[in-house]
PDB file of N, CA and C in Angstrom:
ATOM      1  N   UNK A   1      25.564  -4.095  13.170  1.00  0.00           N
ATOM      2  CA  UNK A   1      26.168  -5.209  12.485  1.00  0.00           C
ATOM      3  C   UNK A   1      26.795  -4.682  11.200  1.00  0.00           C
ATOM      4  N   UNK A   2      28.275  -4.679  11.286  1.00  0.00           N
ATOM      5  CA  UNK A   2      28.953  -3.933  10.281  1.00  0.00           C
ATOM      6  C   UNK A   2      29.299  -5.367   9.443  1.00  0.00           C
ATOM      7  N   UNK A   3      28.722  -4.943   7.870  1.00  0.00           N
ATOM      8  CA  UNK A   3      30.074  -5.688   6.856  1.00  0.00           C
ATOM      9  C   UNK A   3      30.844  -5.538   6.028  1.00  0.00           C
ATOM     10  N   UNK A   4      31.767  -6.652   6.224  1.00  0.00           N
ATOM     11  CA  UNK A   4      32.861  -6.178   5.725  1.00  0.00           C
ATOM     12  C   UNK A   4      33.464  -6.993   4.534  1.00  0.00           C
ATOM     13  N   UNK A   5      33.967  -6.644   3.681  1.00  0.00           N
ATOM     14  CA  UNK A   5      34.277  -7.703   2.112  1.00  0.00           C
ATOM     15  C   UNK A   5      35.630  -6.492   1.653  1.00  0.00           C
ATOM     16  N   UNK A   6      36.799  -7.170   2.017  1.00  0.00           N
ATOM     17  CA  UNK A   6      38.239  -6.427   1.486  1.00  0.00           C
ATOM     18  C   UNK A   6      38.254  -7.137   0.108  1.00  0.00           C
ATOM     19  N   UNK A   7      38.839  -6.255  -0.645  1.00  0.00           N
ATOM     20  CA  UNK A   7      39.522  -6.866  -1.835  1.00  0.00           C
ATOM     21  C   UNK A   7      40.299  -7.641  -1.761  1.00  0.00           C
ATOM     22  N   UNK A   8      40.557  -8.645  -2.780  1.00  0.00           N
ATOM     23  CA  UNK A   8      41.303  -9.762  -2.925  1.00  0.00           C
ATOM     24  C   UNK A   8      42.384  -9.293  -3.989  1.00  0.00           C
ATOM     25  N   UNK A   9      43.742  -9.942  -3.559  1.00  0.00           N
ATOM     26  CA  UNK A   9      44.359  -9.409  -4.597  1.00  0.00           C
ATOM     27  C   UNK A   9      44.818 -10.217  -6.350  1.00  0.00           C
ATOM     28  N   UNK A  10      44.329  -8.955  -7.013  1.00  0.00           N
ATOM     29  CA  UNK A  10      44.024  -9.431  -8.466  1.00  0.00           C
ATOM     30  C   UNK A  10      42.649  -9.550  -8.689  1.00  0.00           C
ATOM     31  N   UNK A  11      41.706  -8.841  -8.009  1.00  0.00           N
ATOM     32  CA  UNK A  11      40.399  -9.314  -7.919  1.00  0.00           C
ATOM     33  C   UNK A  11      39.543  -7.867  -8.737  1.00  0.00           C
ATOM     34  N   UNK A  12      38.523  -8.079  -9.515  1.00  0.00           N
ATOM     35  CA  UNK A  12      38.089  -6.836 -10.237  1.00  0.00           C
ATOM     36  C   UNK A  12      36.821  -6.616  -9.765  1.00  0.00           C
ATOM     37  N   UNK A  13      37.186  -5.305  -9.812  1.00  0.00           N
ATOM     38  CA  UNK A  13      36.059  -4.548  -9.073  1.00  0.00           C
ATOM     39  C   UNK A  13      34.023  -5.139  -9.368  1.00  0.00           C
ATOM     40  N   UNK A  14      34.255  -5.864 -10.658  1.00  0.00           N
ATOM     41  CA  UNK A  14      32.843  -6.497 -10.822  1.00  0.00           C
ATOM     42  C   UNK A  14      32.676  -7.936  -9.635  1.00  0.00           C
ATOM     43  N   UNK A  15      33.922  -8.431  -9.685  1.00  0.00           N
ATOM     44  CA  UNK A  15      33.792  -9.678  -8.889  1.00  0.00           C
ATOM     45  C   UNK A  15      33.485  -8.729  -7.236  1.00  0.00           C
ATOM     46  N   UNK A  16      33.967  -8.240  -7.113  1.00  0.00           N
ATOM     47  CA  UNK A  16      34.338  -7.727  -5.763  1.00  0.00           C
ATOM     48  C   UNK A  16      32.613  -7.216  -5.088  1.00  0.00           C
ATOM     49  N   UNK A  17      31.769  -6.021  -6.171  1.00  0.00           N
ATOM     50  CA  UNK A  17      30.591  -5.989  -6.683  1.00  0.00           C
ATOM     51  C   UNK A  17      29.647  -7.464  -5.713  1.00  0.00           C
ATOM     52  N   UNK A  18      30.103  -7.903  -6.528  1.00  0.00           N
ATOM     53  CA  UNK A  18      29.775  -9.316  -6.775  1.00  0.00           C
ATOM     54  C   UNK A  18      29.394 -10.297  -4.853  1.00  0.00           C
ATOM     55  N   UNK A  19      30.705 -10.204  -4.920  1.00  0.00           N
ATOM     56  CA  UNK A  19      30.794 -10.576  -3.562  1.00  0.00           C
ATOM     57  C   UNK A  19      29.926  -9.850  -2.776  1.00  0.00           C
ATOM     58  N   UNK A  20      30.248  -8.795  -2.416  1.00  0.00           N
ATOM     59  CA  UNK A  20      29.509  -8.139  -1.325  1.00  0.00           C
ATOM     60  C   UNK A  20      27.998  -8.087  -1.843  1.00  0.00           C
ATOM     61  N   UNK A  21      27.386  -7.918  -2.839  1.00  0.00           N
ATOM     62  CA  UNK A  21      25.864  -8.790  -2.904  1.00  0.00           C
ATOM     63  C   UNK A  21      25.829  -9.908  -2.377  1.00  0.00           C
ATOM     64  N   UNK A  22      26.265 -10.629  -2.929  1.00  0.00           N
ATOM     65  CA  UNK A  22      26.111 -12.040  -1.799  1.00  0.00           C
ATOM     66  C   UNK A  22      26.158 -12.214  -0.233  1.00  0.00           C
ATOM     67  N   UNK A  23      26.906 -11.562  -0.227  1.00  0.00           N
ATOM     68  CA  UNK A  23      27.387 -11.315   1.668  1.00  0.00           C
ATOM     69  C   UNK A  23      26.536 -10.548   2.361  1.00  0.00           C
ATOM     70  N   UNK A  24      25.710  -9.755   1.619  1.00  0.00           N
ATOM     71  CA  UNK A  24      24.697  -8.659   1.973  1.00  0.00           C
ATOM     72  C   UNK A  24      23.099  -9.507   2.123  1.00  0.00           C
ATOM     73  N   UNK A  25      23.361 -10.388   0.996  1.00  0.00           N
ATOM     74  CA  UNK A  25      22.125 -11.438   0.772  1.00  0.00           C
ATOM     75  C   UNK A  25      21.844 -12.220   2.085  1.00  0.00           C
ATOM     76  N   UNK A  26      23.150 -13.005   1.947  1.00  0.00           N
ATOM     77  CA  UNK A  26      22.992 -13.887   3.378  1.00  0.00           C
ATOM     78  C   UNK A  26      22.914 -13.423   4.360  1.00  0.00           C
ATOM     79  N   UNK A  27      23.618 -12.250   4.585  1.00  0.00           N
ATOM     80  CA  UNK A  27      23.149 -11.534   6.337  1.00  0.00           C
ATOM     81  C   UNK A  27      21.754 -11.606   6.891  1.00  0.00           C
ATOM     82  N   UNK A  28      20.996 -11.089   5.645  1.00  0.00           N
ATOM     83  CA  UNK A  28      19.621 -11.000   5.713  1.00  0.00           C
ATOM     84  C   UNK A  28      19.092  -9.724   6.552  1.00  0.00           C
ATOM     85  N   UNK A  29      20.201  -8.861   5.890  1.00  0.00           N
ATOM     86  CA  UNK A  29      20.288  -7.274   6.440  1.00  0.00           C
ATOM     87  C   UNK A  29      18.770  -6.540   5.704  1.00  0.00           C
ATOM     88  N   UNK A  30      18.720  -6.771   4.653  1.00  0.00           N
ATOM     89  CA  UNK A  30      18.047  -6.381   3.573  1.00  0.00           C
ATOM     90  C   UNK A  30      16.364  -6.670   3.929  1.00  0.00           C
ATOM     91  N   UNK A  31      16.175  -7.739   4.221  1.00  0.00           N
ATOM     92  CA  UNK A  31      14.936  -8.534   4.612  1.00  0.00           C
ATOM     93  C   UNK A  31      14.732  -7.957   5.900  1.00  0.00           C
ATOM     94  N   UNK A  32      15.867  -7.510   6.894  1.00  0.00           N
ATOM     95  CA  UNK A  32      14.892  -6.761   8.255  1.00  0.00           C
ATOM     96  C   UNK A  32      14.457  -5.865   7.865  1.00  0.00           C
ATOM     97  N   UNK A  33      15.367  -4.809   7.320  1.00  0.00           N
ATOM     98  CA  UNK A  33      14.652  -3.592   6.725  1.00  0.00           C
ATOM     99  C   UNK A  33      13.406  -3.015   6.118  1.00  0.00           C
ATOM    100  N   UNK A  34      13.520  -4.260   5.271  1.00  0.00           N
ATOM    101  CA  UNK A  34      11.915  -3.872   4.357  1.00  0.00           C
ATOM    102  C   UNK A  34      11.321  -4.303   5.638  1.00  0.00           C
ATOM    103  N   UNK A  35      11.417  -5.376   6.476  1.00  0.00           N
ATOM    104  CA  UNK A  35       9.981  -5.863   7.219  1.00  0.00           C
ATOM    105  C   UNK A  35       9.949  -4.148   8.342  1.00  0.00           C
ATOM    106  N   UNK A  36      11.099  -4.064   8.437  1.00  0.00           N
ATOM    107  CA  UNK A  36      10.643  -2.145   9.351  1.00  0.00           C
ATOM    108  C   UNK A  36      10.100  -1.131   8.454  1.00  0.00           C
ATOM    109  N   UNK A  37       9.942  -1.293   6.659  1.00  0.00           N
ATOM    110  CA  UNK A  37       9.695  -0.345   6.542  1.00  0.00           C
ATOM    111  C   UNK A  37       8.216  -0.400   6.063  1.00  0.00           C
ATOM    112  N   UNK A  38       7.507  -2.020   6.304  1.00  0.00           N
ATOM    113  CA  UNK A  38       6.407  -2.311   5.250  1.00  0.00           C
ATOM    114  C   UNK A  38       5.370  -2.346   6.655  1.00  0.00           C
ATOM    115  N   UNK A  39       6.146  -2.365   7.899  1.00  0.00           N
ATOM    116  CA  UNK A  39       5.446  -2.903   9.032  1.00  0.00           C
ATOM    117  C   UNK A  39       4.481  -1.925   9.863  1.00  0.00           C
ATOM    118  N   UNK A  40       3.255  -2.329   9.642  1.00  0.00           N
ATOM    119  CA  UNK A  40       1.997  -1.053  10.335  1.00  0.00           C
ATOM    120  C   UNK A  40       1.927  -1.187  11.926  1.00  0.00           C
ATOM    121  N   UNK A  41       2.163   0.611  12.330  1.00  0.00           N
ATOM    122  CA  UNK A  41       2.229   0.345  13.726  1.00  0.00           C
ATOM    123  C   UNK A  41       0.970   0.155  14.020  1.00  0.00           C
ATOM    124  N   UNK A  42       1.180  -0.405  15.517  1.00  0.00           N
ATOM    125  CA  UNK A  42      -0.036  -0.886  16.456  1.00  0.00           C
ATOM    126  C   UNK A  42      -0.581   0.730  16.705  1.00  0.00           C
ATOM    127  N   UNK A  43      -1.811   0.093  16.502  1.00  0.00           N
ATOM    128  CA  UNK A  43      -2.857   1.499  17.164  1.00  0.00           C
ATOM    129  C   UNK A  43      -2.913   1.568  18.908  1.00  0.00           C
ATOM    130  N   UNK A  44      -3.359   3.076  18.580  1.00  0.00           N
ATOM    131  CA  UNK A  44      -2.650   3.196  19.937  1.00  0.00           C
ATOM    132  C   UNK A  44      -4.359   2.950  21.100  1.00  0.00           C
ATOM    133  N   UNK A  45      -4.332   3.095  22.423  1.00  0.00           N
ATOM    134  CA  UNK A  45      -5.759   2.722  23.358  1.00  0.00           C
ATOM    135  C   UNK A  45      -6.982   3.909  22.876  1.00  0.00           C
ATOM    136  N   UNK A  46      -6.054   4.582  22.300  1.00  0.00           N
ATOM    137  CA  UNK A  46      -7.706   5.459  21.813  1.00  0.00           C
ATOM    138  C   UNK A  46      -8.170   5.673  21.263  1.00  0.00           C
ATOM    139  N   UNK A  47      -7.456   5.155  19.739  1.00  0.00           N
ATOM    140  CA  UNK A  47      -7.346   4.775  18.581  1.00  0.00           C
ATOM    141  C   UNK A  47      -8.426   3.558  18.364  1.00  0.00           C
ATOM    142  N   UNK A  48      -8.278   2.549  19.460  1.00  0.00           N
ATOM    143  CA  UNK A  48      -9.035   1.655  19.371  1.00  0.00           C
ATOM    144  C   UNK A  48     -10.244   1.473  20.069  1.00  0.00           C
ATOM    145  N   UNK A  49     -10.355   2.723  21.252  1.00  0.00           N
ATOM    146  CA  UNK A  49     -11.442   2.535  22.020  1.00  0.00           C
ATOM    147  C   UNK A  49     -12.157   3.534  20.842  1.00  0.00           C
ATOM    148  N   UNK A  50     -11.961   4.914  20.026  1.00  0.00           N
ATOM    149  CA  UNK A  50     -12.735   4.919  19.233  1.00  0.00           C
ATOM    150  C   UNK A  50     -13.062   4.602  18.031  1.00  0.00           C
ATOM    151  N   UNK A  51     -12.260   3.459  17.205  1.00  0.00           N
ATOM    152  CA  UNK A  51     -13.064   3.350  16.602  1.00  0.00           C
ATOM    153  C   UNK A  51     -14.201   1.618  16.997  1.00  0.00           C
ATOM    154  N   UNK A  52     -13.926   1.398  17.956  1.00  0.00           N
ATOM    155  CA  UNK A  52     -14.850   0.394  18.626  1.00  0.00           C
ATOM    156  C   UNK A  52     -16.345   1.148  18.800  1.00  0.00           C
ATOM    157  N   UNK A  53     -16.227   2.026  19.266  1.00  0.00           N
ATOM    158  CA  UNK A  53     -17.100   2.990  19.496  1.00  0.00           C
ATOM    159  C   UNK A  53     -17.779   2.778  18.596  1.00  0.00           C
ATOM    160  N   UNK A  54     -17.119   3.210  17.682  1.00  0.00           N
ATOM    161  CA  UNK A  54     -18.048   3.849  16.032  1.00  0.00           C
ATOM    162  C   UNK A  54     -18.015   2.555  15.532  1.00  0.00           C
ATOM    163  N   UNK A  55     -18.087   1.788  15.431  1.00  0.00           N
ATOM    164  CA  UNK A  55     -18.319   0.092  15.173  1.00  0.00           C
ATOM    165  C   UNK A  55     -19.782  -0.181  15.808  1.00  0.00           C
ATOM    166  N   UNK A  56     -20.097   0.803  17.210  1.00  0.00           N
ATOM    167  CA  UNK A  56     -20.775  -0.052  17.861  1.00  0.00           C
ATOM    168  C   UNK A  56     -22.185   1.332  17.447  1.00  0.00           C
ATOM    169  N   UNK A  57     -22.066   2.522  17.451  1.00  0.00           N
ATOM    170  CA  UNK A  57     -22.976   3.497  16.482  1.00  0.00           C
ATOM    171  C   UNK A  57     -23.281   3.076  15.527  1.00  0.00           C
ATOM    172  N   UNK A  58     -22.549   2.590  14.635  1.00  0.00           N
ATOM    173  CA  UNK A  58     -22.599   2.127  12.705  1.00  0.00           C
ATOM    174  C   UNK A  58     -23.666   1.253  13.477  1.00  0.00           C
ATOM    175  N   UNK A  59     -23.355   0.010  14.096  1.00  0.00           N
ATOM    176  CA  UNK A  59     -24.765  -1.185  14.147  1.00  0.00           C
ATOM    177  C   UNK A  59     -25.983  -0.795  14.328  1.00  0.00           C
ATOM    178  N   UNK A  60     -26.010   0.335  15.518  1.00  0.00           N
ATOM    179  CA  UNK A  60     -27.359   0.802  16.007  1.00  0.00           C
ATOM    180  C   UNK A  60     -28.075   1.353  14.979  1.00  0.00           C
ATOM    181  N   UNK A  61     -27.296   2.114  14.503  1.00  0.00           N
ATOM    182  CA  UNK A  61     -27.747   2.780  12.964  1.00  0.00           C
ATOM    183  C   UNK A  61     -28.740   2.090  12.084  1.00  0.00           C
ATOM    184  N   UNK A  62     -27.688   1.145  11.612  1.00  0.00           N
ATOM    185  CA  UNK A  62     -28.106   0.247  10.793  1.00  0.00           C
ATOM    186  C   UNK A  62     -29.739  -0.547  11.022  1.00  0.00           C
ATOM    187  N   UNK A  63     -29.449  -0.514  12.690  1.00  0.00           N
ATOM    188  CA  UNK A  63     -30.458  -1.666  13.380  1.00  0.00           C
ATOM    189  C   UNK A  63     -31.737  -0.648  13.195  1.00  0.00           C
ATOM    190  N   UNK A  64     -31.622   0.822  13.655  1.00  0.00           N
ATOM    191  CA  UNK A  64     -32.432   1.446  13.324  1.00  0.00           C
ATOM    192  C   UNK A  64     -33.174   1.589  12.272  1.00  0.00           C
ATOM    193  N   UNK A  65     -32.269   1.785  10.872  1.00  0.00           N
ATOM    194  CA  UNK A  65     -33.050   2.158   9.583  1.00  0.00           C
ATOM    195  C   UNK A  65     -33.806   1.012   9.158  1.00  0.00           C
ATOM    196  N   UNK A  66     -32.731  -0.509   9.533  1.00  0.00           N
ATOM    197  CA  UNK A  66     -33.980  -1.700   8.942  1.00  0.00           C
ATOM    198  C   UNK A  66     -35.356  -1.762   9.765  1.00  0.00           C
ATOM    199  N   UNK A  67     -35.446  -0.969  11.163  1.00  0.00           N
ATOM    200  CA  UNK A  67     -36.886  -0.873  11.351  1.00  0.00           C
ATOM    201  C   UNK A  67     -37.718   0.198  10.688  1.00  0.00           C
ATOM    202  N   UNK A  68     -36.742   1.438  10.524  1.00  0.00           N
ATOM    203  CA  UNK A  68     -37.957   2.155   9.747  1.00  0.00           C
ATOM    204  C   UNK A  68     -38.396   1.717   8.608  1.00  0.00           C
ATOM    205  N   UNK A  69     -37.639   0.915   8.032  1.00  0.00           N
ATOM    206  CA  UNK A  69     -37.767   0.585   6.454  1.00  0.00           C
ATOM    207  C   UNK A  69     -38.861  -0.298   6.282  1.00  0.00           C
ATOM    208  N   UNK A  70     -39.579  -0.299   5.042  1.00  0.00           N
ATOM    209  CA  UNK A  70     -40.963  -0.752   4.685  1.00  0.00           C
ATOM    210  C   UNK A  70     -40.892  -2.137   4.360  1.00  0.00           C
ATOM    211  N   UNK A  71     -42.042  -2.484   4.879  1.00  0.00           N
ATOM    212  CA  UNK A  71     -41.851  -4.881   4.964  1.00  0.00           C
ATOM    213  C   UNK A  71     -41.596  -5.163   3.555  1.00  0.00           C
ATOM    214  N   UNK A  72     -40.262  -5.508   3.307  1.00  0.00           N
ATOM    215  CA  UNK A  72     -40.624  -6.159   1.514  1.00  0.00           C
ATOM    216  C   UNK A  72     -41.370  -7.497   1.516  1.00  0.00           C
ATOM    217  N   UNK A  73     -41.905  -6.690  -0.047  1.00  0.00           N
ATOM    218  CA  UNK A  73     -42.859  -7.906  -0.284  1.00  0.00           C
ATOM    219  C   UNK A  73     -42.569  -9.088  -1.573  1.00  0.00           C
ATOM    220  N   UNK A  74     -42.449 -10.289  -0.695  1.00  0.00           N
ATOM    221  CA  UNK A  74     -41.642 -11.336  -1.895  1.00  0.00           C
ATOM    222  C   UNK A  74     -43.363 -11.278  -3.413  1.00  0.00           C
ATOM    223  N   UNK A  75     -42.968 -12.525  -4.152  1.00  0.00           N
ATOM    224  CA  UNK A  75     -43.390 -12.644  -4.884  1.00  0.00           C
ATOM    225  C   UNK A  75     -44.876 -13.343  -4.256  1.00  0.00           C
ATOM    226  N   UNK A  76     -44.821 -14.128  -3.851  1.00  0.00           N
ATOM    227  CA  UNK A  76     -46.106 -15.205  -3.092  1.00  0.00           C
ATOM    228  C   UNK A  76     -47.258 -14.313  -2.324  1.00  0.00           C
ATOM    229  N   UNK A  77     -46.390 -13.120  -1.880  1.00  0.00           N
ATOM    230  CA  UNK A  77     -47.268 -12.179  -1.012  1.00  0.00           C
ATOM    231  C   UNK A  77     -47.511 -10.659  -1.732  1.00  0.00           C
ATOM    232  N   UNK A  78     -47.509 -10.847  -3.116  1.00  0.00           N
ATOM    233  CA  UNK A  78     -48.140  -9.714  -3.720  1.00  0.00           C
ATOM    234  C   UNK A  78     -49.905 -10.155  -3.944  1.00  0.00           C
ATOM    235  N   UNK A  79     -50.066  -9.060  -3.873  1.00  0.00           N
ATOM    236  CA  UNK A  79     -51.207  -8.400  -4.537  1.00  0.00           C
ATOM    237  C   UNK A  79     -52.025  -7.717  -5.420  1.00  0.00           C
ATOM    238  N   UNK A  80     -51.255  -8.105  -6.694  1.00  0.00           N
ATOM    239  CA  UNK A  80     -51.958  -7.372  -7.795  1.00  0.00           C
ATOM    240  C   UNK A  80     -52.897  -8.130  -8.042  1.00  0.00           C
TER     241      UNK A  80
END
């Protein structure tokens, strides 16, 4: 998608400037771009099968250490 903004005659190079910002604005040339350049690619099947994986290690983990870990004791169930 080519654009295009000729000079007008008698027209100064600030107006002219001028114009083609505007014409550039409305295309909405500007706005695809950034969205291609801000836009995160999709992960790819193995990308996601591992880190599902390691989503599903991290829990066991976790599930593990809160059993080794020692019964806390609230306030009601001390013993001094």
């Amino acid at each position: 998608m080519a654009l295009e903004v000729k000079r007008k005659e008698k027209e100064s190079s600030q107006s002219l400037v001028h114009r083609f910002t505007k014409v550039v604005r409305q295309s909405g040339v500007l706005l695809q771009v950034r969205g291609k350049q801000f836009r995160k690619r999709a992960k790819s099947a193995l990308a996601k099968k591992r880190s599902a994986l390691r989503r599903v290690e991290m829990r066991a983990e976790k599930k593990r250490l809160d059993k080794l870990e020692k019964p806390k004791v609230g306030r009601a169930n001390s013993w001094k």
